[in-house]
PDB file of N, CA and C in Angstrom:
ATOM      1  N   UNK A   1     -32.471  -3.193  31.101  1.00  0.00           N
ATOM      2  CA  UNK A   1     -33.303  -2.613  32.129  1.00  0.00           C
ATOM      3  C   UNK A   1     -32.543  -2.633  33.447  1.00  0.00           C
ATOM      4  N   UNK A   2     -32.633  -1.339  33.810  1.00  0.00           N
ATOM      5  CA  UNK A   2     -32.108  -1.878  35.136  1.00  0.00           C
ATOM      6  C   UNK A   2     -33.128  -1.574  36.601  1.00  0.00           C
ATOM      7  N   UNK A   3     -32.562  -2.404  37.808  1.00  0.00           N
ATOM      8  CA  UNK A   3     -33.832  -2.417  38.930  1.00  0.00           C
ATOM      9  C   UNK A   3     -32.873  -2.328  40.450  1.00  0.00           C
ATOM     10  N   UNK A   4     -33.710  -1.957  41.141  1.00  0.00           N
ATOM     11  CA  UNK A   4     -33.625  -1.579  42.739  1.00  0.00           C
ATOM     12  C   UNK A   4     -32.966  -2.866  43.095  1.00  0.00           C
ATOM     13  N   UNK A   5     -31.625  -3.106  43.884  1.00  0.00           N
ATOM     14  CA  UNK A   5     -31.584  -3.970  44.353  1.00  0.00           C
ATOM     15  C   UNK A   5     -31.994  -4.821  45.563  1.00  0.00           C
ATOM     16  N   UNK A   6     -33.118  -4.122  46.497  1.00  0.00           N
ATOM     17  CA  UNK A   6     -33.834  -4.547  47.485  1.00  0.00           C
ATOM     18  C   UNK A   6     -35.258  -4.644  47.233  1.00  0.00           C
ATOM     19  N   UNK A   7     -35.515  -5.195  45.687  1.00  0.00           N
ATOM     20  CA  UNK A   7     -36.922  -5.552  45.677  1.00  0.00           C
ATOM     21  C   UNK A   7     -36.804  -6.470  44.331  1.00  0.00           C
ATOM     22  N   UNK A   8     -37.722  -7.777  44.647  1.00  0.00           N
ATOM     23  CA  UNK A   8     -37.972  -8.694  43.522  1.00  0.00           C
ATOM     24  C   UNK A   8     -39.231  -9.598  43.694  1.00  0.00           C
ATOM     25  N   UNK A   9     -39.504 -10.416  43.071  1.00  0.00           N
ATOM     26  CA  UNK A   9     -40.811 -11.233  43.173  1.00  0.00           C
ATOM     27  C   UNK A   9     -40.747 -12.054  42.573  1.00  0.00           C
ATOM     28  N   UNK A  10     -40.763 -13.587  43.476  1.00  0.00           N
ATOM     29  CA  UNK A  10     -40.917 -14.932  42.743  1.00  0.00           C
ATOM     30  C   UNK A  10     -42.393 -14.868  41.884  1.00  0.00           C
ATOM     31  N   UNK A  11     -42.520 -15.757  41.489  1.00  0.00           N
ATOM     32  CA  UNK A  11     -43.515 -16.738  40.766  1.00  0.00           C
ATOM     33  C   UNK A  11     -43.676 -17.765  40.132  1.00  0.00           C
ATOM     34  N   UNK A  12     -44.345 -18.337  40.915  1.00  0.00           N
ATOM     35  CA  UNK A  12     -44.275 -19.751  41.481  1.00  0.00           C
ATOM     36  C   UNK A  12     -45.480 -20.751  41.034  1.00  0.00           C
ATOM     37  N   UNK A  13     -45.246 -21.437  39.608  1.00  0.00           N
ATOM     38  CA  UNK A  13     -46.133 -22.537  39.324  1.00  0.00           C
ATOM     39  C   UNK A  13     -47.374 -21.407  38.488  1.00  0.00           C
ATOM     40  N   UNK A  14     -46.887 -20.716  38.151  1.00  0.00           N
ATOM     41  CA  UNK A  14     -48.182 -20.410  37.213  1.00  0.00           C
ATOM     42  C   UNK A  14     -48.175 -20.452  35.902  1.00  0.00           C
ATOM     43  N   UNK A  15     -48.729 -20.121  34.691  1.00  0.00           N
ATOM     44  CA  UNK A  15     -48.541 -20.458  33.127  1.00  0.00           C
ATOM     45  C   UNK A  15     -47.525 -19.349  33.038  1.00  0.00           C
ATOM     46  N   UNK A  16     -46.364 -19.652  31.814  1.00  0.00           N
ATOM     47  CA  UNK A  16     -44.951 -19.397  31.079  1.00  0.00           C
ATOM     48  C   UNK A  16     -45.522 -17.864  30.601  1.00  0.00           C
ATOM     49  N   UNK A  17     -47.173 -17.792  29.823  1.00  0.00           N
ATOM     50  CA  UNK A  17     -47.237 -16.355  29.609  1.00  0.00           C
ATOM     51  C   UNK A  17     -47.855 -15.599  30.290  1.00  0.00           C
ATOM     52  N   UNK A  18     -48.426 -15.808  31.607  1.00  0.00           N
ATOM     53  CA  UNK A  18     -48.811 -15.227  32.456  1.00  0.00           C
ATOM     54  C   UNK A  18     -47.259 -14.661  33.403  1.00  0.00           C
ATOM     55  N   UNK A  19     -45.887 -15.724  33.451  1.00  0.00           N
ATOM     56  CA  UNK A  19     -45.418 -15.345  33.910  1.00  0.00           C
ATOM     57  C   UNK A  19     -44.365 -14.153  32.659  1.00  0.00           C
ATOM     58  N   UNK A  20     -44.680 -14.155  31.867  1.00  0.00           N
ATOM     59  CA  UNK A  20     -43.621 -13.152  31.335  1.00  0.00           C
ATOM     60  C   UNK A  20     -44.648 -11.860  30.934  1.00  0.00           C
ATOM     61  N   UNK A  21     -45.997 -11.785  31.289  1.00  0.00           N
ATOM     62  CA  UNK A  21     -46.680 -10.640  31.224  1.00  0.00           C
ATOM     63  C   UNK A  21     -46.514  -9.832  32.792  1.00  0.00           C
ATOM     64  N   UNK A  22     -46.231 -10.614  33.759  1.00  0.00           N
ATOM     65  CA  UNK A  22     -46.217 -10.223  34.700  1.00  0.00           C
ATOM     66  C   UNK A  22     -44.323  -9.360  35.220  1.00  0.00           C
ATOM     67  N   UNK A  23     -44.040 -10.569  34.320  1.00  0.00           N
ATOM     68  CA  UNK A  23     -42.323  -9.687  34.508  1.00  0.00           C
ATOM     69  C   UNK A  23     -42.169  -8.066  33.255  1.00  0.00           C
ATOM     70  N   UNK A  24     -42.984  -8.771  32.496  1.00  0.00           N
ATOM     71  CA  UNK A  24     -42.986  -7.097  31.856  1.00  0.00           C
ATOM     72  C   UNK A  24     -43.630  -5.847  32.314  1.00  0.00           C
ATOM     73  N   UNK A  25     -44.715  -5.948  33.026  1.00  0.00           N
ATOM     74  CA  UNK A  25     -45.353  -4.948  33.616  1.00  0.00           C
ATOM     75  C   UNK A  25     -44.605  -4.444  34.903  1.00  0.00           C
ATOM     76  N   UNK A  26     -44.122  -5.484  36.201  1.00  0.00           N
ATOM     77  CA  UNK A  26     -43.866  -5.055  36.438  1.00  0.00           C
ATOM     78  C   UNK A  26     -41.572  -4.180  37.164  1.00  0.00           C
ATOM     79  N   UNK A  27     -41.778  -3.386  37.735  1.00  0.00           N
ATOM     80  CA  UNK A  27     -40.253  -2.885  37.843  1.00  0.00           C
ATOM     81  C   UNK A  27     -39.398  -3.371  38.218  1.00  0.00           C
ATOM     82  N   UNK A  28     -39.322  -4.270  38.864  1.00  0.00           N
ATOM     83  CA  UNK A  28     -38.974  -5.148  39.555  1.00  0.00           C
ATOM     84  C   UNK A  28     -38.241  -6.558  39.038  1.00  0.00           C
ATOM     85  N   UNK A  29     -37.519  -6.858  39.362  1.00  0.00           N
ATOM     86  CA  UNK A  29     -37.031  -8.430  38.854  1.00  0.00           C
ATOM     87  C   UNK A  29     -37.772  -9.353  39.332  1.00  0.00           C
ATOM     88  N   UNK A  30     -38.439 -10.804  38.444  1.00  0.00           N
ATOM     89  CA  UNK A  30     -39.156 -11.314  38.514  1.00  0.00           C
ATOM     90  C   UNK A  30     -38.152 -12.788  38.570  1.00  0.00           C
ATOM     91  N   UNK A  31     -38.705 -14.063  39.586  1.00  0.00           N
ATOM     92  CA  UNK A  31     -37.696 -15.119  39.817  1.00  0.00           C
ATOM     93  C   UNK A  31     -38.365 -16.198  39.499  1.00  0.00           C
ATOM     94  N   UNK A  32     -38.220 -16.845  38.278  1.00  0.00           N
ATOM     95  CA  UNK A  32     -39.504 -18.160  38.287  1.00  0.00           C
ATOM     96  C   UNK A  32     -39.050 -19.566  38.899  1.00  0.00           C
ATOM     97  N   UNK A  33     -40.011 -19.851  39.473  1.00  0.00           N
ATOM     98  CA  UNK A  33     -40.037 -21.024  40.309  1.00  0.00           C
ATOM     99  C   UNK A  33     -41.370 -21.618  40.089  1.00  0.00           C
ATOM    100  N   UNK A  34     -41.207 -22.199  38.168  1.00  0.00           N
ATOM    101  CA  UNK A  34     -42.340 -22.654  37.660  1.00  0.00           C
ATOM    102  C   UNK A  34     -43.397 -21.647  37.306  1.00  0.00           C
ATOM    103  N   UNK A  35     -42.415 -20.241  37.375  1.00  0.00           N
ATOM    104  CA  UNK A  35     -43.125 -19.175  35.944  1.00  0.00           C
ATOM    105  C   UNK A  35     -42.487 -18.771  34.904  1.00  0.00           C
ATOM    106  N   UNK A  36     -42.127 -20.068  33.929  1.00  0.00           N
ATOM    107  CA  UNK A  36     -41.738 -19.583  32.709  1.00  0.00           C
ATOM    108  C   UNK A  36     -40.292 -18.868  32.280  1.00  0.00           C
ATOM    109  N   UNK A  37     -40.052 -19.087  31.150  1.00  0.00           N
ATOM    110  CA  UNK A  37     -38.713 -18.541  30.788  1.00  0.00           C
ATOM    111  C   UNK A  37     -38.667 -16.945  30.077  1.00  0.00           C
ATOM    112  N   UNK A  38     -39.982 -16.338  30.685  1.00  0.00           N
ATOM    113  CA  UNK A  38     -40.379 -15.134  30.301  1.00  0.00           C
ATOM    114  C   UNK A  38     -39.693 -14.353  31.797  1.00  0.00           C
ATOM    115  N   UNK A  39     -39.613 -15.237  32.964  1.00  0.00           N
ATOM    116  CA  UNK A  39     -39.011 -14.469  33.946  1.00  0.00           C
ATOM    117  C   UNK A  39     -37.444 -13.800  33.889  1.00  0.00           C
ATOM    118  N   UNK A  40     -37.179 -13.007  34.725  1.00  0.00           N
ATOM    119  CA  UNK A  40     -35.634 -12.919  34.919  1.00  0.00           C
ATOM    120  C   UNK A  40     -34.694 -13.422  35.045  1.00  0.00           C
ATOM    121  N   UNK A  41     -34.980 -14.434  36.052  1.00  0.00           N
ATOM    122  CA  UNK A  41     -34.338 -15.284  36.714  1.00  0.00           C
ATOM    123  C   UNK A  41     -34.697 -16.430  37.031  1.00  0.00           C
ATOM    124  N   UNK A  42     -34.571 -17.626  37.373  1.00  0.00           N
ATOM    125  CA  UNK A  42     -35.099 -19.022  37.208  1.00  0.00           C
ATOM    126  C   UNK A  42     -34.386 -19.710  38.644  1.00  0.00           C
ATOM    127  N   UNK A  43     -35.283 -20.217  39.466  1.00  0.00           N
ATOM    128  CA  UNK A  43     -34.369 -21.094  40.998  1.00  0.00           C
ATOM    129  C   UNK A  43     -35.040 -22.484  40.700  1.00  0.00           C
ATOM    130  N   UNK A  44     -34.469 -23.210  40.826  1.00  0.00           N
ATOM    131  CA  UNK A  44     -35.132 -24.737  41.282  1.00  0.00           C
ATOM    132  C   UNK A  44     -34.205 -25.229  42.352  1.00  0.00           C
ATOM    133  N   UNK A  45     -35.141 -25.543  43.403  1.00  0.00           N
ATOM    134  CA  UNK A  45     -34.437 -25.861  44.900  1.00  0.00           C
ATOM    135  C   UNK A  45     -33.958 -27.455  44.420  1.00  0.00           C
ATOM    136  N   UNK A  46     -33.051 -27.421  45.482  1.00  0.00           N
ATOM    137  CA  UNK A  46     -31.790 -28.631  45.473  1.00  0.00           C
ATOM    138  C   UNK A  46     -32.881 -30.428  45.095  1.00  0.00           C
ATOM    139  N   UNK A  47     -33.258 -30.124  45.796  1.00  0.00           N
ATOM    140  CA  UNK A  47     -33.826 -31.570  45.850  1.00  0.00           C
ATOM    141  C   UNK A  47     -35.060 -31.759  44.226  1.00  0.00           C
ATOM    142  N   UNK A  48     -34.952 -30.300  43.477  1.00  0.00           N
ATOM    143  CA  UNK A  48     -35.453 -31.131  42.493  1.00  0.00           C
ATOM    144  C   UNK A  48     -34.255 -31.520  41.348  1.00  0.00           C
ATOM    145  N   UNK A  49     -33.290 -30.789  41.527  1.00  0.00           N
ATOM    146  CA  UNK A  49     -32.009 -30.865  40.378  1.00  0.00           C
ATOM    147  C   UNK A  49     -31.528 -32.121  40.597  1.00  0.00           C
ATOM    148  N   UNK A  50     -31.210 -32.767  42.103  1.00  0.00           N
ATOM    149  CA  UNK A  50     -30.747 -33.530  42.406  1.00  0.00           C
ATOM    150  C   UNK A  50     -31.737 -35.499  42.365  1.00  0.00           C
ATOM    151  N   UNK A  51     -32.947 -34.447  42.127  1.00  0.00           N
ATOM    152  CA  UNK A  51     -34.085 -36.128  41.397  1.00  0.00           C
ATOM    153  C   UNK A  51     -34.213 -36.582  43.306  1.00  0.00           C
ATOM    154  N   UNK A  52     -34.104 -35.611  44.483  1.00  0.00           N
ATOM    155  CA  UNK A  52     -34.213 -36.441  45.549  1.00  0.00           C
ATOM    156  C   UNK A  52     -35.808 -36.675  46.057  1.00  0.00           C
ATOM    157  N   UNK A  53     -36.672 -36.660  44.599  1.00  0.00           N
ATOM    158  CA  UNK A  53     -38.203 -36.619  45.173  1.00  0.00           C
ATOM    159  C   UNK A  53     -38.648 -37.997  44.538  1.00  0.00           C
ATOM    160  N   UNK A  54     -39.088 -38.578  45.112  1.00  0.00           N
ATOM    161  CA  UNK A  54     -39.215 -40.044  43.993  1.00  0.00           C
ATOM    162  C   UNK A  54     -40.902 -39.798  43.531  1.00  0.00           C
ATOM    163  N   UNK A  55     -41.578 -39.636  44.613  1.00  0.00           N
ATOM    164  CA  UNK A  55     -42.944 -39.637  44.476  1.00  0.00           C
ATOM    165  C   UNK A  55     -43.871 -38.578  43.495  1.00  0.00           C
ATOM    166  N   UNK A  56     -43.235 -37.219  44.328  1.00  0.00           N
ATOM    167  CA  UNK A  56     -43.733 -36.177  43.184  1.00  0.00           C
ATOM    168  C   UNK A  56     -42.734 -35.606  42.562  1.00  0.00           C
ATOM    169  N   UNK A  57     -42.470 -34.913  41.491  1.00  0.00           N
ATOM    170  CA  UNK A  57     -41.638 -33.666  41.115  1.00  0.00           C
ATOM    171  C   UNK A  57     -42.850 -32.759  39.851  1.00  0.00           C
ATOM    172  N   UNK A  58     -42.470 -31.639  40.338  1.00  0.00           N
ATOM    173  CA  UNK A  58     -43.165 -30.505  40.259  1.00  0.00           C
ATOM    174  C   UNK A  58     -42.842 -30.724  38.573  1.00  0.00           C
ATOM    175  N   UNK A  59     -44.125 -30.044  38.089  1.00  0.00           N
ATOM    176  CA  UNK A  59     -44.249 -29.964  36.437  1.00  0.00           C
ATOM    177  C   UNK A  59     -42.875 -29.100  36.296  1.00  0.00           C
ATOM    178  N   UNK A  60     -42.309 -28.022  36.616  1.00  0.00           N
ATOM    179  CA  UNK A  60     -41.373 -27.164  36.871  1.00  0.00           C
ATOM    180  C   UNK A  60     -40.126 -27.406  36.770  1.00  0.00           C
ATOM    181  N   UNK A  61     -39.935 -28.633  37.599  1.00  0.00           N
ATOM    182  CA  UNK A  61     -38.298 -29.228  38.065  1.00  0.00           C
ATOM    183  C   UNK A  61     -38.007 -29.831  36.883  1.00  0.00           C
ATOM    184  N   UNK A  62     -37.096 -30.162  36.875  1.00  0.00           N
ATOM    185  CA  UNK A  62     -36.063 -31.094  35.974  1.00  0.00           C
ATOM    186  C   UNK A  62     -34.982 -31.414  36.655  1.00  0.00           C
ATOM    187  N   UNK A  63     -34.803 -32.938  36.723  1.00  0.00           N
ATOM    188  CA  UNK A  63     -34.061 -34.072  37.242  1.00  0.00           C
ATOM    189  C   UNK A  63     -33.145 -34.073  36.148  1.00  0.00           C
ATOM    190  N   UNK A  64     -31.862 -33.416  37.133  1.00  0.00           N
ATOM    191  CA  UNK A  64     -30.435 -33.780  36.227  1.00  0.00           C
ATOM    192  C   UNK A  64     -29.689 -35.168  36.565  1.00  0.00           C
ATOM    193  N   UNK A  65     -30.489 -35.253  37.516  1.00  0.00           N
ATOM    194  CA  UNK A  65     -29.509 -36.661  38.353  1.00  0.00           C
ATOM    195  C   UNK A  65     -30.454 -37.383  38.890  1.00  0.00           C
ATOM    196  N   UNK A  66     -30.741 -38.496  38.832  1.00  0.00           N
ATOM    197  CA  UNK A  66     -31.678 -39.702  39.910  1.00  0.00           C
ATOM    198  C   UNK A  66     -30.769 -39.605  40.981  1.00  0.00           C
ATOM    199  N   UNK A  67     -30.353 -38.944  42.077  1.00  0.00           N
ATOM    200  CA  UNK A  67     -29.502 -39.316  43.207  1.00  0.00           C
ATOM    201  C   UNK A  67     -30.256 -39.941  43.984  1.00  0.00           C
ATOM    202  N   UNK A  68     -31.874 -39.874  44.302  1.00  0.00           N
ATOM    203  CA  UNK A  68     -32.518 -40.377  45.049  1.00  0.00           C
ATOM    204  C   UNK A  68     -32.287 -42.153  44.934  1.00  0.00           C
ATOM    205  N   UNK A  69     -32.310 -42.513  43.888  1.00  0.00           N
ATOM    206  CA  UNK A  69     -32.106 -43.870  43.266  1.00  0.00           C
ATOM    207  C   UNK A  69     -30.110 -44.422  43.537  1.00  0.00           C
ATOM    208  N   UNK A  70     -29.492 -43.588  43.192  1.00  0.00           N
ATOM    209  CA  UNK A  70     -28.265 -43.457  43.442  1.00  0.00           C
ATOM    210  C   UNK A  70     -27.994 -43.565  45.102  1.00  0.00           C
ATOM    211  N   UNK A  71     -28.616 -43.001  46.175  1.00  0.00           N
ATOM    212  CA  UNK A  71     -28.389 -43.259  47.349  1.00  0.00           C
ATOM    213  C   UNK A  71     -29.075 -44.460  47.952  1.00  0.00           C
ATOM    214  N   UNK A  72     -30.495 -44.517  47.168  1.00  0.00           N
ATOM    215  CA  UNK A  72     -30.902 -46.040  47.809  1.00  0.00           C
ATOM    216  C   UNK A  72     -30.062 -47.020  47.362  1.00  0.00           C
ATOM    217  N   UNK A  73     -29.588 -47.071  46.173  1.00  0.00           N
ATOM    218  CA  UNK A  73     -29.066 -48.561  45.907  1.00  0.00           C
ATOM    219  C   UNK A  73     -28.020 -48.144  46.776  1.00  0.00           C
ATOM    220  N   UNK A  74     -26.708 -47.291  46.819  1.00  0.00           N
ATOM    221  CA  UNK A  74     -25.739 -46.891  47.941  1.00  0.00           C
ATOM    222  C   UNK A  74     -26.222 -47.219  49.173  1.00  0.00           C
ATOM    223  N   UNK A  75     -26.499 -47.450  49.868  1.00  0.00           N
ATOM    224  CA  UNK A  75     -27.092 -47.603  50.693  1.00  0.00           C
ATOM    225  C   UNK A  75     -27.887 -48.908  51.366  1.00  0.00           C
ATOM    226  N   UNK A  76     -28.371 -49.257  49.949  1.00  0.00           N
ATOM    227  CA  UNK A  76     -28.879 -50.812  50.203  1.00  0.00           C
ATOM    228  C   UNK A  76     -26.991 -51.639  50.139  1.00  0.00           C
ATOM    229  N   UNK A  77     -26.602 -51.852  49.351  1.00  0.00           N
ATOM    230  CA  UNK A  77     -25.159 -52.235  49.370  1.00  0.00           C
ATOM    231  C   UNK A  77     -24.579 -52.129  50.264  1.00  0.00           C
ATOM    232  N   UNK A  78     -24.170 -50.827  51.036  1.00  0.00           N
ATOM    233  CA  UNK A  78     -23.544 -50.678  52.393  1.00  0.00           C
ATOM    234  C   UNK A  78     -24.499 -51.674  53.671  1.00  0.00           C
ATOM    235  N   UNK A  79     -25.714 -51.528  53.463  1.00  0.00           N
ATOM    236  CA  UNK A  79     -26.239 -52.694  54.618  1.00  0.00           C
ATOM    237  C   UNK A  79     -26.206 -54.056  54.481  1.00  0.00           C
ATOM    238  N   UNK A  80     -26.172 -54.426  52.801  1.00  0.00           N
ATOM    239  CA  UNK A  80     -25.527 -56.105  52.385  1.00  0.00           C
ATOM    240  C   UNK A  80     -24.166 -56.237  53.271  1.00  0.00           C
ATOM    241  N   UNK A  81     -23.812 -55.470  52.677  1.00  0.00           N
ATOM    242  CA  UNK A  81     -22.109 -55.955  52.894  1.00  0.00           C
ATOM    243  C   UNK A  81     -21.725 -55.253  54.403  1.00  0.00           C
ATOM    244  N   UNK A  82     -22.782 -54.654  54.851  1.00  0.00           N
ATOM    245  CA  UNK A  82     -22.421 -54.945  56.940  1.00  0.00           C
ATOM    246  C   UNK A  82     -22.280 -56.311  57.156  1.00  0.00           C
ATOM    247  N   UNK A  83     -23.968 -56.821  56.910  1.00  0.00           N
ATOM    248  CA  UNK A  83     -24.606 -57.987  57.190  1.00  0.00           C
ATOM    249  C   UNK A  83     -24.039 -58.814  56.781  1.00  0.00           C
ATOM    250  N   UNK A  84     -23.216 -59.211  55.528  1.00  0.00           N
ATOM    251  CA  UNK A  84     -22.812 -60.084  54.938  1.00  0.00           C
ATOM    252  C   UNK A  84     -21.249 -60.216  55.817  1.00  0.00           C
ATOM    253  N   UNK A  85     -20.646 -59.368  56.349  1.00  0.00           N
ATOM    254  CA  UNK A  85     -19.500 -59.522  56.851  1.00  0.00           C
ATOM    255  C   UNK A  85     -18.233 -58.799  55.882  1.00  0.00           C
ATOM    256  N   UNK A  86     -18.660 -58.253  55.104  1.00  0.00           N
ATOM    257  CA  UNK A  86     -17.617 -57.807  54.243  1.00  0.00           C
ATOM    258  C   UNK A  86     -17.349 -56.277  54.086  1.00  0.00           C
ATOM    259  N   UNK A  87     -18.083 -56.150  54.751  1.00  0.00           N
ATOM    260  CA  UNK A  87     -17.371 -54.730  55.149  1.00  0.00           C
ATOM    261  C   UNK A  87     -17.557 -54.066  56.769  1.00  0.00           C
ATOM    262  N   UNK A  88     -16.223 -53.703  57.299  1.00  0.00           N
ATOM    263  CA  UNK A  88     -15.370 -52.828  57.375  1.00  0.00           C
ATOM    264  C   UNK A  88     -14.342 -54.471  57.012  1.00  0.00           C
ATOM    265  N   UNK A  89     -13.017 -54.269  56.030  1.00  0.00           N
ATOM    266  CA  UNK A  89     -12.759 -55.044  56.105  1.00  0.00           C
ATOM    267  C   UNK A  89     -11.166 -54.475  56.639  1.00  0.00           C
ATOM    268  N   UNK A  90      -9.776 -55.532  56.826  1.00  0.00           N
ATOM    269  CA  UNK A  90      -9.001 -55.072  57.129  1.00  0.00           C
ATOM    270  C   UNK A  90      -8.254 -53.369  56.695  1.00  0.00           C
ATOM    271  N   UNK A  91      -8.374 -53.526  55.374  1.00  0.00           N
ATOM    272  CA  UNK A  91      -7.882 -51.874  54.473  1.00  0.00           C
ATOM    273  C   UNK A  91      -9.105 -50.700  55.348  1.00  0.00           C
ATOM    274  N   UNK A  92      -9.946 -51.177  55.615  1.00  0.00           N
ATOM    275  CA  UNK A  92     -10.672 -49.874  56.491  1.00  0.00           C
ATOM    276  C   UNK A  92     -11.335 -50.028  57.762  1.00  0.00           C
ATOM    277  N   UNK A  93     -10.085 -50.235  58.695  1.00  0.00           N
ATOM    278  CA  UNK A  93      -9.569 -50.549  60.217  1.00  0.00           C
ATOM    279  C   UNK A  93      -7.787 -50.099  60.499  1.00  0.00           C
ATOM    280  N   UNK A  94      -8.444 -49.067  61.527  1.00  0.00           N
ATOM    281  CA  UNK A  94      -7.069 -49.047  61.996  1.00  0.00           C
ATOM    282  C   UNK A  94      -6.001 -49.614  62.399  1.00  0.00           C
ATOM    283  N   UNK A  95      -4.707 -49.493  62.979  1.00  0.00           N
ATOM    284  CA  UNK A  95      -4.506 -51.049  63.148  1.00  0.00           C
ATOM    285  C   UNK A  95      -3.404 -50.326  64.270  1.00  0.00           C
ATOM    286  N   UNK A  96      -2.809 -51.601  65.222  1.00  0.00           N
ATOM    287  CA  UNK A  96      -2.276 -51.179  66.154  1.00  0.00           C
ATOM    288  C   UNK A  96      -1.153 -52.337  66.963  1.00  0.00           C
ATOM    289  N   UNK A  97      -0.151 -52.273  67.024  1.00  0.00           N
ATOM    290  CA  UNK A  97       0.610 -53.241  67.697  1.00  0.00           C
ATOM    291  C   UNK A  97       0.495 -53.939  68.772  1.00  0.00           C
ATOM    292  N   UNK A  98       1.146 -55.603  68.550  1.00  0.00           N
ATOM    293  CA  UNK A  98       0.713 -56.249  69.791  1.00  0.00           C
ATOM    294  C   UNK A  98       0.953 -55.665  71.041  1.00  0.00           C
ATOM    295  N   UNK A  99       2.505 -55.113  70.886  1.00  0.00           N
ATOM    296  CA  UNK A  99       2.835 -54.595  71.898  1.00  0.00           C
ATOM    297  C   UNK A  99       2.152 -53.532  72.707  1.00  0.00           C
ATOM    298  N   UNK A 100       1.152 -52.808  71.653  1.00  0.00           N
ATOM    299  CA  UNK A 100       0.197 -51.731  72.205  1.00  0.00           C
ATOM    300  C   UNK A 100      -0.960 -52.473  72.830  1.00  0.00           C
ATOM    301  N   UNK A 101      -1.138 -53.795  72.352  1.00  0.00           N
ATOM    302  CA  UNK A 101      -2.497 -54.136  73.050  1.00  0.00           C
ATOM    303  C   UNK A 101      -1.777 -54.991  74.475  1.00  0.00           C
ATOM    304  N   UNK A 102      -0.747 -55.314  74.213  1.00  0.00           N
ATOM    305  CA  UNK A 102      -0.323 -55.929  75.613  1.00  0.00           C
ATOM    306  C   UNK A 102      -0.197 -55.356  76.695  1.00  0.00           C
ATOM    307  N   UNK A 103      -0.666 -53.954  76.315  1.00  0.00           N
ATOM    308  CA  UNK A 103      -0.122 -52.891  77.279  1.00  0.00           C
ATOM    309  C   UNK A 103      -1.590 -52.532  77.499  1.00  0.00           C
ATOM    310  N   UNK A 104      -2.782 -52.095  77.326  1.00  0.00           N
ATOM    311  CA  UNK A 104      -3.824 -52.164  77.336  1.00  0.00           C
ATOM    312  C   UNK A 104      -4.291 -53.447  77.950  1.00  0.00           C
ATOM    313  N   UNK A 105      -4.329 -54.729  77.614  1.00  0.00           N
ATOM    314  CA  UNK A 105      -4.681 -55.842  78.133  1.00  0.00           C
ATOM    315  C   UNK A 105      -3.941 -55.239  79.939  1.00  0.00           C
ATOM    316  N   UNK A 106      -3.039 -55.518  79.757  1.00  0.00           N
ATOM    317  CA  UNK A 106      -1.705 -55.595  81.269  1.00  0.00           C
ATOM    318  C   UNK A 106      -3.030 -54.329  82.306  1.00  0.00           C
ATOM    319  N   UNK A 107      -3.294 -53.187  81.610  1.00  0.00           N
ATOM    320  CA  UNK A 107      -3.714 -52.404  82.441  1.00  0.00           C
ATOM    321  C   UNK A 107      -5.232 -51.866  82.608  1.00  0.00           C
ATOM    322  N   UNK A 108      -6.057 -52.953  81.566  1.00  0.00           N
ATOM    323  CA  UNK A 108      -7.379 -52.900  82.036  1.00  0.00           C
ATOM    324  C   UNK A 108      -7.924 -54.716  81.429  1.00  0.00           C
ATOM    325  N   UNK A 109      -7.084 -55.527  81.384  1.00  0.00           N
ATOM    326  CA  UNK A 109      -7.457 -56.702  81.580  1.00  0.00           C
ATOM    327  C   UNK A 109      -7.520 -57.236  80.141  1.00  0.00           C
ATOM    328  N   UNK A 110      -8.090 -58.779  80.159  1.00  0.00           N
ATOM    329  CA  UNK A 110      -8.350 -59.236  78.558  1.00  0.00           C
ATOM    330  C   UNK A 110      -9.868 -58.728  78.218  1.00  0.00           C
ATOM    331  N   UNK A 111     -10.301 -58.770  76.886  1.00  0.00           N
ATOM    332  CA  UNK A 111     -11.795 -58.474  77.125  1.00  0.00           C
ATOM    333  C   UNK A 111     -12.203 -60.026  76.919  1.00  0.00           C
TER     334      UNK A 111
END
């Protein structure tokens, strides 16, 4: 079949054969967003592929990844190991010669 390329129509959360009666009738390309694999085309926005909803996810979505879970524990870890003192440790700090700080000290003091 082929269609206009400046016209299409989501559908969004309704039943699988409501959405493929609706892509057959009408001319148009049809985009489901939780209408069924009767549509044309299929979108699921980022944050459900990525699992970043903890509370709800849509009957629709499918979680390829817990990242939501993946960034809290990331995240909880990076604030241990502020607090704990172990991180930034020497390997991730710049570093700079005495002679450069003697020269800095000399011209705005010790801190």
């Amino acid at each position: 079949m082929s269609y206009p390329l400046d016209n299409s129509t989501i559908l969004e959360a309704l039943p699988g054969k409501l959405g493929e009666y609706i892509t057959k009738k009408l001319h148009v390309p049809t985009i489901g967003i939780g209408g069924g694999a009767g549509c044309d085309g299929q979108l699921l926005v980022l944050h459900d592929v990525l699992g970043l909803f903890e509370r709800f996810t849509p009957k629709f979505a499918k979680e390829y990844v817990d990242l939501a879970g993946i960034l809290r524990d990331t995240f909880e870890t990076y604030a241990k190991e502020v607090h704990a003192g172990e991180f930034p440790t020497e390997e991730h700090v710049y570093s700079t010669s005495d002679e450069v700080m003697s020269k800095i000290e000399a011209e705005f003091g010790s801190a």
